[in-house]
C-alpha atoms as a PDB file:
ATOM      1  CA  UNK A   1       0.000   0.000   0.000  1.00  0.00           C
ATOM      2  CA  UNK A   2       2.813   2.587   0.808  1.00  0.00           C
ATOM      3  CA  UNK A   3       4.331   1.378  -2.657  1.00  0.00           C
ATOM      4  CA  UNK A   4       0.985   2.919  -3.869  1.00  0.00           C
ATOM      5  CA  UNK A   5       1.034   5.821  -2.330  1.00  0.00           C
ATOM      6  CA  UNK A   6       4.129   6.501  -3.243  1.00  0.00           C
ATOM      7  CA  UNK A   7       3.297   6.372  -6.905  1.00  0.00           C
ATOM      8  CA  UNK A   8       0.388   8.064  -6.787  1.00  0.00           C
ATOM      9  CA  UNK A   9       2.432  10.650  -5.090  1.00  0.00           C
ATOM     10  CA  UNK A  10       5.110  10.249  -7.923  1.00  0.00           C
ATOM     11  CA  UNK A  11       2.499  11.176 -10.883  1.00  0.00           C
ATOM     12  CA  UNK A  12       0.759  13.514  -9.157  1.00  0.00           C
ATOM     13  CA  UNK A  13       4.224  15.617  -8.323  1.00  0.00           C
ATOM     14  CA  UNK A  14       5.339  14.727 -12.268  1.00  0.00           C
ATOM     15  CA  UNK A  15       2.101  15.585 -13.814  1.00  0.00           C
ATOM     16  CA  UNK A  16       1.783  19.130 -11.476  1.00  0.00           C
ATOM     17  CA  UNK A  17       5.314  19.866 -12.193  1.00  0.00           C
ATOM     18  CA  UNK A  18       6.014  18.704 -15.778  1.00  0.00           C
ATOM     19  CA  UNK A  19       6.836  21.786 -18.350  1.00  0.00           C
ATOM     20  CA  UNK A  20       5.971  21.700 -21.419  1.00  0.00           C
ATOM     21  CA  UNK A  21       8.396  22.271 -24.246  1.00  0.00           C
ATOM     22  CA  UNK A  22       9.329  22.851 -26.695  1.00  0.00           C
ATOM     23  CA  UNK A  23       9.546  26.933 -24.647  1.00  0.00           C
ATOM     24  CA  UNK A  24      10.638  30.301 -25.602  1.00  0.00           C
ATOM     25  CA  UNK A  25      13.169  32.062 -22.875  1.00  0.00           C
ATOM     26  CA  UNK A  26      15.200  34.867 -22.590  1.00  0.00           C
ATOM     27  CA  UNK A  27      18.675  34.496 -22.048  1.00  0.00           C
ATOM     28  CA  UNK A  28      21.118  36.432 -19.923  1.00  0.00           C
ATOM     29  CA  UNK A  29      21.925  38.883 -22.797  1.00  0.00           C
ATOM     30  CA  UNK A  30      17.898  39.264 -23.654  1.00  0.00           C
ATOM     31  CA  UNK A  31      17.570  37.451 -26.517  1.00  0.00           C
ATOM     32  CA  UNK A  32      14.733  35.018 -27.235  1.00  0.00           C
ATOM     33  CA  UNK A  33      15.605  31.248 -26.813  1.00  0.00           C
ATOM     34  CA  UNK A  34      14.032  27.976 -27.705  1.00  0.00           C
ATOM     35  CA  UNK A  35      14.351  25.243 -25.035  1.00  0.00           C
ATOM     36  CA  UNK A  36      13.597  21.614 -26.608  1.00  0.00           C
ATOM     37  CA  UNK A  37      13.861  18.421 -25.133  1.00  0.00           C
ATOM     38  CA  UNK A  38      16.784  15.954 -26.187  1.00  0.00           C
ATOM     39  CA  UNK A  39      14.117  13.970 -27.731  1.00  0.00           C
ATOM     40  CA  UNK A  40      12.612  16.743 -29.640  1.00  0.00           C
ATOM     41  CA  UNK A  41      16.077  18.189 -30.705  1.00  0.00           C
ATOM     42  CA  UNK A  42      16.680  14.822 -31.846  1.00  0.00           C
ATOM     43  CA  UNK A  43      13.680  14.636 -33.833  1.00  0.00           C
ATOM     44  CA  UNK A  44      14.270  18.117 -35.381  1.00  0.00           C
ATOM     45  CA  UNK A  45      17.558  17.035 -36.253  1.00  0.00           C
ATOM     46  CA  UNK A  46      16.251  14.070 -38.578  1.00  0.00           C
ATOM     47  CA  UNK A  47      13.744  16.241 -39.555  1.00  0.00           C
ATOM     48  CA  UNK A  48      16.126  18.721 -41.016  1.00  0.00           C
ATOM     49  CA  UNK A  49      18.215  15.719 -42.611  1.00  0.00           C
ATOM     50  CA  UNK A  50      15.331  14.342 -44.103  1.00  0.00           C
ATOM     51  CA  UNK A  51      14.659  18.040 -45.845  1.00  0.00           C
ATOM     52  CA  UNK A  52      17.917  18.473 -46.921  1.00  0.00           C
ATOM     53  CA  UNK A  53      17.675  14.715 -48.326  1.00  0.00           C
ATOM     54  CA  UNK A  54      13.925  15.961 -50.105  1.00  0.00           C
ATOM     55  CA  UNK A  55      15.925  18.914 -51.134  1.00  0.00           C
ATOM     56  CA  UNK A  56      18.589  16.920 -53.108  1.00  0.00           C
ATOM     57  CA  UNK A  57      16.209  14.667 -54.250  1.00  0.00           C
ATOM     58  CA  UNK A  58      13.933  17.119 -55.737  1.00  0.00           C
ATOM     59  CA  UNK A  59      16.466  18.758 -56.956  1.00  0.00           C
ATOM     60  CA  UNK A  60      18.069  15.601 -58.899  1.00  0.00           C
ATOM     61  CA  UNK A  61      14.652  15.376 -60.057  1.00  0.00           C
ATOM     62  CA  UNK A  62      14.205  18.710 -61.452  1.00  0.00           C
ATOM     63  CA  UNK A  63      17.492  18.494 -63.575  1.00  0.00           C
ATOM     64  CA  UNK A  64      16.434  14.906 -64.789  1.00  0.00           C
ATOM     65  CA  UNK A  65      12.884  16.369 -65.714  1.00  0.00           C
ATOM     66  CA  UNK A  66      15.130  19.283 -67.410  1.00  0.00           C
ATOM     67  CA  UNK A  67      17.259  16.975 -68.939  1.00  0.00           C
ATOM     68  CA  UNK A  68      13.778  14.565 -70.159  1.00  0.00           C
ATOM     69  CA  UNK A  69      12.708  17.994 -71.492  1.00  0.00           C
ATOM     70  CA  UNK A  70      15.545  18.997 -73.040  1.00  0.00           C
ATOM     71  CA  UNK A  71      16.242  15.439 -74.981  1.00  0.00           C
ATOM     72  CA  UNK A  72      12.777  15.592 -75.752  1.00  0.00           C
ATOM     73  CA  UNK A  73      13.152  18.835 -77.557  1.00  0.00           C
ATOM     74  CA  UNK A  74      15.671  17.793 -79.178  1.00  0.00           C
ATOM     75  CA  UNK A  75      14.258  14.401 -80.653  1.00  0.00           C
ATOM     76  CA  UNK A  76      11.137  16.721 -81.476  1.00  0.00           C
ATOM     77  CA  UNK A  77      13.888  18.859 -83.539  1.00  0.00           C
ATOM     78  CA  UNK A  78      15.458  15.560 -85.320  1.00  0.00           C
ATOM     79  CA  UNK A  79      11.624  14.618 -86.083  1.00  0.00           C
ATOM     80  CA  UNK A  80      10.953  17.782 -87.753  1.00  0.00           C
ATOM     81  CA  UNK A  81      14.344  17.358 -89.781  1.00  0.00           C
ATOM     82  CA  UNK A  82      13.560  14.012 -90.690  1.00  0.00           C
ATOM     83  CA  UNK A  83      10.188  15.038 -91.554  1.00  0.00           C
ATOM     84  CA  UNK A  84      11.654  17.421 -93.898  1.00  0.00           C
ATOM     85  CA  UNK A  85      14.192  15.596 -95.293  1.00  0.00           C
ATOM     86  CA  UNK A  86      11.221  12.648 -95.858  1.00  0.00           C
ATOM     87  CA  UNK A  87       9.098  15.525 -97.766  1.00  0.00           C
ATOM     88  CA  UNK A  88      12.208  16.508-100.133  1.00  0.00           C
ATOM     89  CA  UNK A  89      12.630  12.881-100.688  1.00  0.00           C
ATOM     90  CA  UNK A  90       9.459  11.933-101.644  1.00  0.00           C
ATOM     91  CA  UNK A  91       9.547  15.370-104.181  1.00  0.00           C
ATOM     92  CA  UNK A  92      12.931  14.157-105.563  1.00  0.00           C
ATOM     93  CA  UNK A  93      11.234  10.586-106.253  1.00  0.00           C
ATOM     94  CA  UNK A  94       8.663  12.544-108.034  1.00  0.00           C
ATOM     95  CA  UNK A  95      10.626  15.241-110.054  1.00  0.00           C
ATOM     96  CA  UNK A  96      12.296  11.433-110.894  1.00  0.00           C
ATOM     97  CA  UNK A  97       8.990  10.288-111.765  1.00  0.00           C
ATOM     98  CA  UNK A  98       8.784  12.785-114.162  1.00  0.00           C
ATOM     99  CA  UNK A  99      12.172  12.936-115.768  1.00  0.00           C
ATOM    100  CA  UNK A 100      11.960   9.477-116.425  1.00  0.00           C
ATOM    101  CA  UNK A 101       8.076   9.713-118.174  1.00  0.00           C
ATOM    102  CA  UNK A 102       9.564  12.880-120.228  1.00  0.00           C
ATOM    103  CA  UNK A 103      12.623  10.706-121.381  1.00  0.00           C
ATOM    104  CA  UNK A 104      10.289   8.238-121.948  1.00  0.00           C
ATOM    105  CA  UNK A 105       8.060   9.991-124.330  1.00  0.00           C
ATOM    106  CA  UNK A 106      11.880  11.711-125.935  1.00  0.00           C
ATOM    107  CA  UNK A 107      12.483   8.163-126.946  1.00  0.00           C
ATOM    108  CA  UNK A 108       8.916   7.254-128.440  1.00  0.00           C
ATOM    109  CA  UNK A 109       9.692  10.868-130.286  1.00  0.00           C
ATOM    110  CA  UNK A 110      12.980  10.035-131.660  1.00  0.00           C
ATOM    111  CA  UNK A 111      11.698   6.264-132.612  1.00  0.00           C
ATOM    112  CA  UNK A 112       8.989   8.383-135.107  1.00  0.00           C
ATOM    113  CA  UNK A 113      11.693  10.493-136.180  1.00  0.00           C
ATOM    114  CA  UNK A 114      13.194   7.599-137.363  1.00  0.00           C
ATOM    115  CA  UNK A 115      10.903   5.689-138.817  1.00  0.00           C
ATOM    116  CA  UNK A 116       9.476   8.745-140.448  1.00  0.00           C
ATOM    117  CA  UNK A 117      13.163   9.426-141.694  1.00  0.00           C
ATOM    118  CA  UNK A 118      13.614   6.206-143.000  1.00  0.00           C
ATOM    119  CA  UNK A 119      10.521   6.044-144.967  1.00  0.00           C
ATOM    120  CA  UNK A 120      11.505   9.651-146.577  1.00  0.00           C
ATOM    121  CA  UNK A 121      14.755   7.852-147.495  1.00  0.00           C
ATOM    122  CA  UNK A 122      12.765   4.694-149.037  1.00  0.00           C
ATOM    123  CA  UNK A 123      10.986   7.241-151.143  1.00  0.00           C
ATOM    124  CA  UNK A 124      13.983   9.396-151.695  1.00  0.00           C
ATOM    125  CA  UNK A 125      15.541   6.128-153.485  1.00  0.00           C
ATOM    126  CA  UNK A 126      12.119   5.326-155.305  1.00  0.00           C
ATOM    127  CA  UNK A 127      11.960   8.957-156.570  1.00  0.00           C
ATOM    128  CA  UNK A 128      15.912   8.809-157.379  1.00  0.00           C
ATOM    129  CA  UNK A 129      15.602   5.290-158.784  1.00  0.00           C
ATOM    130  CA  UNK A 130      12.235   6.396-161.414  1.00  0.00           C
ATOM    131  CA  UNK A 131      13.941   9.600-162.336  1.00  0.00           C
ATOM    132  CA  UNK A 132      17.112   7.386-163.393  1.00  0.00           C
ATOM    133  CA  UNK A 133      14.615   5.675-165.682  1.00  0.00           C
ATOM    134  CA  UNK A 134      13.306   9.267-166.862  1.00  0.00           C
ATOM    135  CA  UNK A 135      17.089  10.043-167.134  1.00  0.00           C
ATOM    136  CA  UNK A 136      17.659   6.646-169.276  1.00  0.00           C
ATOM    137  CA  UNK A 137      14.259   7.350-171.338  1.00  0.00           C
ATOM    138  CA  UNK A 138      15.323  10.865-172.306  1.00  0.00           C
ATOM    139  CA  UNK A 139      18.788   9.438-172.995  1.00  0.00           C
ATOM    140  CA  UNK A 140      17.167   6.885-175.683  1.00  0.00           C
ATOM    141  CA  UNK A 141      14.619   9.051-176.656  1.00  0.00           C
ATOM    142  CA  UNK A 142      17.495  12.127-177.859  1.00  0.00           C
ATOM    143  CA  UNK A 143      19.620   9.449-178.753  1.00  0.00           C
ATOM    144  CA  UNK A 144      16.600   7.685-181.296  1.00  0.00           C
ATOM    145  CA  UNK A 145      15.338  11.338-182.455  1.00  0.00           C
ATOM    146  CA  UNK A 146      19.013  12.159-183.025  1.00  0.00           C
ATOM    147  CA  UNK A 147      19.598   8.768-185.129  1.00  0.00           C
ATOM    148  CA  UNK A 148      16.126   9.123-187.086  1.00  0.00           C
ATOM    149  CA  UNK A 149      17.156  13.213-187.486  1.00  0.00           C
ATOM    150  CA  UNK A 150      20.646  12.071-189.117  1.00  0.00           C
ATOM    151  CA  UNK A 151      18.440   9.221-190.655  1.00  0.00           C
ATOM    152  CA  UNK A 152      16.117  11.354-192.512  1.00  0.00           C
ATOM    153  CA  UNK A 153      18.691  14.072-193.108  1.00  0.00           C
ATOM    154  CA  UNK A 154      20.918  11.404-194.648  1.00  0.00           C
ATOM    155  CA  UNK A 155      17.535  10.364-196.590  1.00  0.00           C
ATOM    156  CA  UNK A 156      17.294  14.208-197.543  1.00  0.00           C
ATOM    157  CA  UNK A 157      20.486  14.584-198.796  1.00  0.00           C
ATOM    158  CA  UNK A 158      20.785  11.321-201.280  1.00  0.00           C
ATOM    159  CA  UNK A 159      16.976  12.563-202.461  1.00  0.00           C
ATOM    160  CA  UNK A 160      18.163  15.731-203.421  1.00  0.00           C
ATOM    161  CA  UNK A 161      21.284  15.053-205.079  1.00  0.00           C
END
């Protein structure tokens, strides 16, 4: 029983006379204090460590999320070359395209020009080939009316003497 009393007396006394801190308190040159516990200080203290750990973090974070942005960007800027470069591509193919449907129709051009040259030239060597007959003709024809001229002159001549 006296054990009892005595801790009842105990809690009583602790309870009454207990402070409370963390408490503000002037020191002896008059400036304000804070009074903490060893627990509490303790507790501040990881507190504090664990902010300056946040702080690092976040800030490692930031400069990765800068660093994310920043390669980002930069793909974004290879896309829109690439994207270009695609674009001039695909208009070489077709300037391409083209060239090689205009050579195309050069060559169906130049194979009329040819056969149309080589038909001239057939009819060139007809036309040369009949007027060498006309040629021969008139050649036979001056050379008969010459004969029957010197014929009938010849003819002439004995009749009259």
């Amino acid at each position: 029983m006296s054990k009892i009393l005595l801790l009842f007396i105990m809690l009583i006394s602790f309870c009454s006379f207990s402070q409370d801190y963390p408490k503000i308190e002037l020191n002896e040159k008059g400036e304000k204090i804070v009074i903490f516990t060893l627990e509490q200080a303790q507790n501040i203290d990881n507190k504090l460590e664990v902010l300056e750990l946040m702080k690092v973090a976040r800030i490692k974070c930031d400069s990765l999320n800068i660093s994310y942005i920043k390669i980002i960007d930069e793909q974004s800027k290879q896309i829109v070359k690439l994207e270009k470069l695609n674009s001039e591509l695909n208009n070489q193919i077709t300037d391409k395209d083209k060239q090689i449907e205009n050579l195309n129709q050069q060559n169906k051009n130049l194979t009329t020009d040819v056969n149309l040259c080589e038909k001239q030239n057939t009819n060139k060597n007809t036309e040369i080939e009949g007027l060498k007959k006309d040629i021969k003709k008139v050649k036979w024809l001056s050379l008969g009316g010459g004969f029957l001229a010197g014929v009938v002159v010849t003819l002439l001549t004995v009749i009259a003497l």
